[in-house]
C-alpha atoms as a PDB file:
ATOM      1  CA  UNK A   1      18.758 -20.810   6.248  1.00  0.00           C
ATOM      2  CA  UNK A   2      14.866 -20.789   6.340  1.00  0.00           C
ATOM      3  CA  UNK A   3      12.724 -17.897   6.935  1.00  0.00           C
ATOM      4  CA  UNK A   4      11.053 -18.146  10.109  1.00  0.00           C
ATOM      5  CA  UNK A   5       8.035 -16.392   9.013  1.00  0.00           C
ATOM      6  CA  UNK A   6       7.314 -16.666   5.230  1.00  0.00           C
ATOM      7  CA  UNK A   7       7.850 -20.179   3.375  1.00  0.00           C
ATOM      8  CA  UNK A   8      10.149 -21.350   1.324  1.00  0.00           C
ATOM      9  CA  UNK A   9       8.588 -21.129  -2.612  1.00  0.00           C
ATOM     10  CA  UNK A  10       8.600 -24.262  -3.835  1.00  0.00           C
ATOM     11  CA  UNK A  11       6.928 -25.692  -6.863  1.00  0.00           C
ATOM     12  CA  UNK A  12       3.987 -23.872  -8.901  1.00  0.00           C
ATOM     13  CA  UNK A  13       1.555 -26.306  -8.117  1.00  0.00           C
ATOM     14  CA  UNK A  14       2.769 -25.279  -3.726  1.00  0.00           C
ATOM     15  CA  UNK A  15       3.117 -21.667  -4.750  1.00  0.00           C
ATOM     16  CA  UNK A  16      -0.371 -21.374  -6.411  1.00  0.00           C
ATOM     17  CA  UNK A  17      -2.614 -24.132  -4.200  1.00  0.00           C
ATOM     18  CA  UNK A  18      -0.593 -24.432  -0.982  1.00  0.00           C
ATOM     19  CA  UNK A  19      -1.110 -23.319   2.333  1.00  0.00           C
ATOM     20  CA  UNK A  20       2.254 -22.080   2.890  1.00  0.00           C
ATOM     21  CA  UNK A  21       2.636 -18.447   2.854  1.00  0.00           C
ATOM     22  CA  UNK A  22       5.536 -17.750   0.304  1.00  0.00           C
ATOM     23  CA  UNK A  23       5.869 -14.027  -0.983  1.00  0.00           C
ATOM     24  CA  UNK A  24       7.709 -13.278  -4.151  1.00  0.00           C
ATOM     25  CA  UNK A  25      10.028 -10.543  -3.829  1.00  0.00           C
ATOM     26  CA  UNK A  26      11.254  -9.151  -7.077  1.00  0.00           C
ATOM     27  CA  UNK A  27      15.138  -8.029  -7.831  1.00  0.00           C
ATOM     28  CA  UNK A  28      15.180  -5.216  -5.401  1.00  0.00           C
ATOM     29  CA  UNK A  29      13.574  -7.511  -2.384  1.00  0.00           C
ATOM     30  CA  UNK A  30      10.300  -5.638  -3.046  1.00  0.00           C
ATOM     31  CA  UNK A  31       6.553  -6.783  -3.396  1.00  0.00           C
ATOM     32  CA  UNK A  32       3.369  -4.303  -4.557  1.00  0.00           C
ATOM     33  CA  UNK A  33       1.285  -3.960  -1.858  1.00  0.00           C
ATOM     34  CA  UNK A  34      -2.321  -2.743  -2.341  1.00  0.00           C
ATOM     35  CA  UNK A  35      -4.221  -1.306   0.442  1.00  0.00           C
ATOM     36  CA  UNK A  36      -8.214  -1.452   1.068  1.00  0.00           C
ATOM     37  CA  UNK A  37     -10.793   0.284   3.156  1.00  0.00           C
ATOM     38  CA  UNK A  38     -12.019  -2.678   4.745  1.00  0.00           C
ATOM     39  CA  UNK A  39     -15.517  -1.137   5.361  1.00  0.00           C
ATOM     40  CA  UNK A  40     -15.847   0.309   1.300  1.00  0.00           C
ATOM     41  CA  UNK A  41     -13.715  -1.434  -0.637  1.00  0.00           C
ATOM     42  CA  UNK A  42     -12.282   1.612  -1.988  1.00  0.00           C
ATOM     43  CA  UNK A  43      -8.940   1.416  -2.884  1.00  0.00           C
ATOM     44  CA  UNK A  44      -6.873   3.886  -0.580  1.00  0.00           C
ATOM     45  CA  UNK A  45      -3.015   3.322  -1.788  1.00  0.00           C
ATOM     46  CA  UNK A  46      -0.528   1.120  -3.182  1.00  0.00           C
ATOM     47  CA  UNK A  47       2.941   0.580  -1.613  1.00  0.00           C
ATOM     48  CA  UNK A  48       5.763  -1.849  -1.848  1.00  0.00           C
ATOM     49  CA  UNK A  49       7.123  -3.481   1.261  1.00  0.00           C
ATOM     50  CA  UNK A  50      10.461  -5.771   1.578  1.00  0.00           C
ATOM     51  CA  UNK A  51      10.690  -8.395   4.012  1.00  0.00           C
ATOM     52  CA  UNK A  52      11.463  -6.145   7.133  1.00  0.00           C
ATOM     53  CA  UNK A  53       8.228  -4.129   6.365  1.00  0.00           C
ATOM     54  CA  UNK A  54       5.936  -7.099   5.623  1.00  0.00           C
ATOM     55  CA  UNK A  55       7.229  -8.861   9.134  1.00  0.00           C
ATOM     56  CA  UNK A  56       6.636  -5.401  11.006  1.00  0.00           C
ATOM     57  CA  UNK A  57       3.467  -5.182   9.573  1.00  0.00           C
ATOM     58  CA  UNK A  58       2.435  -8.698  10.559  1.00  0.00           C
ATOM     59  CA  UNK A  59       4.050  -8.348  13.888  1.00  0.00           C
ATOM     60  CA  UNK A  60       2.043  -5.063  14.835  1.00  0.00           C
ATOM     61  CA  UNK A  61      -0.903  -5.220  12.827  1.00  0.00           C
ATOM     62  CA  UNK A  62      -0.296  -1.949  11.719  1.00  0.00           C
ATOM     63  CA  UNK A  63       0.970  -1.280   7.653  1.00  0.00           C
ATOM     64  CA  UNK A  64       4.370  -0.550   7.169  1.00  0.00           C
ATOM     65  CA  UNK A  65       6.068  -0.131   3.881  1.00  0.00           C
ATOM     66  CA  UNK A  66       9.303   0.418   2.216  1.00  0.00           C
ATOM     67  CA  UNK A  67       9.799   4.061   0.802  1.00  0.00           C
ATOM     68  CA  UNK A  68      11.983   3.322  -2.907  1.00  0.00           C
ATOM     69  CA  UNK A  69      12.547   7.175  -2.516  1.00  0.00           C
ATOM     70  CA  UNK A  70      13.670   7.494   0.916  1.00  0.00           C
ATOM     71  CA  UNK A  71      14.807   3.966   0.797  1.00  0.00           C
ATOM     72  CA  UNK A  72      13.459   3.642   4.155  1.00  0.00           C
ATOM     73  CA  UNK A  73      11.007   1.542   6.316  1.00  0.00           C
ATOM     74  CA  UNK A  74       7.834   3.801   7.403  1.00  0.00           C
ATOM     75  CA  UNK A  75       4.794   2.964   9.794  1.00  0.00           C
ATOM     76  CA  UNK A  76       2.471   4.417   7.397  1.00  0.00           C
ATOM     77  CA  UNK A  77       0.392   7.467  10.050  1.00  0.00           C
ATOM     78  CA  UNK A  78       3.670   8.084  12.361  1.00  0.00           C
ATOM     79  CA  UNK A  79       3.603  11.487  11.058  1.00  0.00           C
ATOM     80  CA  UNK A  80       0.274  12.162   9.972  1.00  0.00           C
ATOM     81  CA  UNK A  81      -1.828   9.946  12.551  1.00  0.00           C
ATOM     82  CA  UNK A  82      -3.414   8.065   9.422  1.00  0.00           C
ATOM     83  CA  UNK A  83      -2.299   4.364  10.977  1.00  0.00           C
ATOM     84  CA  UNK A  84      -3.507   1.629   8.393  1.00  0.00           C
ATOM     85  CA  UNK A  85      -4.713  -0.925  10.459  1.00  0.00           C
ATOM     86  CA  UNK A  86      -4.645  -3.912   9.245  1.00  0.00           C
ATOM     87  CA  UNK A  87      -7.804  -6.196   9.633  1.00  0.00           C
ATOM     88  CA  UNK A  88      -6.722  -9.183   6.837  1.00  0.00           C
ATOM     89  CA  UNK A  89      -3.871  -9.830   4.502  1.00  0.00           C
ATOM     90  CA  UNK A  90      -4.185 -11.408   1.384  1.00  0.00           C
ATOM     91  CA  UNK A  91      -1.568 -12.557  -1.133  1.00  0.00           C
ATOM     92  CA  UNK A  92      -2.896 -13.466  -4.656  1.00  0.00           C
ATOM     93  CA  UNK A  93      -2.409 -16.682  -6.406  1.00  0.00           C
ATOM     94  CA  UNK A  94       1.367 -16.647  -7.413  1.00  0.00           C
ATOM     95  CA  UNK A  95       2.060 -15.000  -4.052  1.00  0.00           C
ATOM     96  CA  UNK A  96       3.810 -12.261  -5.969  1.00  0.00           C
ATOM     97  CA  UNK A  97       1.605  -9.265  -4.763  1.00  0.00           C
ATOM     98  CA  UNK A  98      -0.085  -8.298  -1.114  1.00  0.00           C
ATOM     99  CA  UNK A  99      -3.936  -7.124  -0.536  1.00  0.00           C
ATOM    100  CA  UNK A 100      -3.931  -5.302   2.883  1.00  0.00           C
ATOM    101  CA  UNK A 101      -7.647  -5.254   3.965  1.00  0.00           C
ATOM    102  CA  UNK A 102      -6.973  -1.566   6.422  1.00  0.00           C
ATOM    103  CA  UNK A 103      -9.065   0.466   8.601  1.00  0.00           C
ATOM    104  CA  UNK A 104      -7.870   3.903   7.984  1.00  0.00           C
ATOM    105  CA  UNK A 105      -7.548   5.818  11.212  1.00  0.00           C
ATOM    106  CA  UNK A 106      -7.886   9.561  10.644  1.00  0.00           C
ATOM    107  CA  UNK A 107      -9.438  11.185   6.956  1.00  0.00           C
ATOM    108  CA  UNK A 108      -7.329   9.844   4.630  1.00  0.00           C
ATOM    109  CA  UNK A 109      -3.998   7.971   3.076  1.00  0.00           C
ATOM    110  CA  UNK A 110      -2.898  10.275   0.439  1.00  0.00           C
ATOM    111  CA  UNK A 111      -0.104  12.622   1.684  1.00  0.00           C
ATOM    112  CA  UNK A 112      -1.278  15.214  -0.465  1.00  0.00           C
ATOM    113  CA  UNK A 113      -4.693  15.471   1.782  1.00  0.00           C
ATOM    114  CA  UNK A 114      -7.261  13.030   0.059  1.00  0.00           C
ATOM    115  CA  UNK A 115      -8.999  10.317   1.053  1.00  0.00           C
ATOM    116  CA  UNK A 116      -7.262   7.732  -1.126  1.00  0.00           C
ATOM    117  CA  UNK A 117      -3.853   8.460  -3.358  1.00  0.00           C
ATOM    118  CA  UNK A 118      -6.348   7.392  -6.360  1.00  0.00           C
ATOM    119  CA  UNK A 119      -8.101  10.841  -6.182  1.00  0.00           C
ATOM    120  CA  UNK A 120      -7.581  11.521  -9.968  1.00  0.00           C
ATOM    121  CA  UNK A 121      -9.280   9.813 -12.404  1.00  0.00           C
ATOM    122  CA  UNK A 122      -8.157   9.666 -16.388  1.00  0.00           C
ATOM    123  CA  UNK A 123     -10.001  11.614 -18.712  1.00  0.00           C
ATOM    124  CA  UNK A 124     -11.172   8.853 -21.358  1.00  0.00           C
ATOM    125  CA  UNK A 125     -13.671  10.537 -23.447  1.00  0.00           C
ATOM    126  CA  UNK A 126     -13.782  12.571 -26.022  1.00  0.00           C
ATOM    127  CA  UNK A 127     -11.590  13.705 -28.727  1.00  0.00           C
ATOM    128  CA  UNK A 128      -7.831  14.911 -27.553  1.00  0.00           C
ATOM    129  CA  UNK A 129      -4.894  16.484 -28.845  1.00  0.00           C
ATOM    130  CA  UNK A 130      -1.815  15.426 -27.043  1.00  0.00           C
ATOM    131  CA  UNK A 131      -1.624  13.382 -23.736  1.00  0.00           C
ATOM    132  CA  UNK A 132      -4.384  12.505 -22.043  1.00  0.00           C
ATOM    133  CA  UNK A 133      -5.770  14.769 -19.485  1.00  0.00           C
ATOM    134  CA  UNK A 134      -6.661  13.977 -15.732  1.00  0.00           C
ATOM    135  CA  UNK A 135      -9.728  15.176 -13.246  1.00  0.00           C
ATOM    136  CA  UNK A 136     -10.133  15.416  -9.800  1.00  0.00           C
ATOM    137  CA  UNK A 137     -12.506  12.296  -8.616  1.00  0.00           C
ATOM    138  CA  UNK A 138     -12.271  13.336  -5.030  1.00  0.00           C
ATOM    139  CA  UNK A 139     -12.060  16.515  -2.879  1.00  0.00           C
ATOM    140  CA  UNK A 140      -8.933  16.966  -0.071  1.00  0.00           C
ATOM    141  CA  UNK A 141     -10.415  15.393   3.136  1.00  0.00           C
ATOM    142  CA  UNK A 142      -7.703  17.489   5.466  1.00  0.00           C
ATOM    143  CA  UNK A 143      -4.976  19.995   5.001  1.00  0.00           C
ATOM    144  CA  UNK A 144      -1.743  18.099   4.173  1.00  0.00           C
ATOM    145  CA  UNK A 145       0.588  21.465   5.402  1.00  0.00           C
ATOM    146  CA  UNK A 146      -0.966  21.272   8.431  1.00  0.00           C
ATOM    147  CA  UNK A 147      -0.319  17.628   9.114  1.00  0.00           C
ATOM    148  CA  UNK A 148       3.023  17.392   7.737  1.00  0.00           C
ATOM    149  CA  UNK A 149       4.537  21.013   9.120  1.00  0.00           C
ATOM    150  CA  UNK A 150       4.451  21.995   5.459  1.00  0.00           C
ATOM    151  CA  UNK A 151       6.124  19.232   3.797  1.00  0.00           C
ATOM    152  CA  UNK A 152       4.177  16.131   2.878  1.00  0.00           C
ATOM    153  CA  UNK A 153       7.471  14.234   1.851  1.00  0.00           C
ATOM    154  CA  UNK A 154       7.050  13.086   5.907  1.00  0.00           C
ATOM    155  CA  UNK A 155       3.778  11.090   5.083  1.00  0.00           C
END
């Protein structure tokens, strides 16, 4: 039975320079999904979504995702307010990851109060003994407690 709404992946040559729209789920039904500020550029989170999330997402225009840890479907901002809007989707050239071009709606997409979930940076420098160390890149953009009633497991 075909898919309605994504193609059916058929040879490389299709996959990588067709027109179809053919997403490559991997064993557990899941694709990486990478999300955008569509005004900066900035990288603001990365997801995965199965095929129930990526059809909800085109069907509303809004992100949603699959949670492996909940092992649920979320509207990312239902809790928090932060909706991802989504202004373009983009799949790269063997279809098996998703670039959501978003317009963030409220101060950030990290549920730990930051601007983007990429708010540490690797410390690369330098000589080290033991693991590598990490530093803060951004500051907290709003107060996760207060958004999430004290828990952000409910971004």
């Amino acid at each position: 039975m075909s898919d309605p709404l994504f193609g059916e992946r058929g040879s490389r040559e299709q996959v990588e320079r067709g027109l179809v729209f053919a997403p490559k789920f991997d064993a557990e039904g899941l694709i990486p999904a990478i999300a955008v500020c569509v005004d900066s550029g900035e990288v603001v989170m990365q997801a995965y979504m199965n095929r129930d999330a990526l059809a909800k997402t085109v069907e509303t225009g809004e992100a949603h995702y699959w949670s492996r840890s909940r092992g649920a479907l979320w509207h990312k901002g239902a809790t928090s307010g932060h909706v991802q809007k989504v202004k373009e989707l983009r799949v790269d050239c063997d279809q098996d990851c998703l670039l959501l071009k978003v317009e963030v709606l409220g101060p950030g997409s990290c549920h730990l109060g930051y601007p983007s979930c990429f708010h540490r940076a690797v410390v690369l420098e330098g000589g080290r003994e033991g693991p590598l160390a990490l530093r803060f890149a951004e500051e907290r953009s709003y107060d996760p407690d207060a958004v999430y009633g004290g828990g952000p497991d409910k971004a």
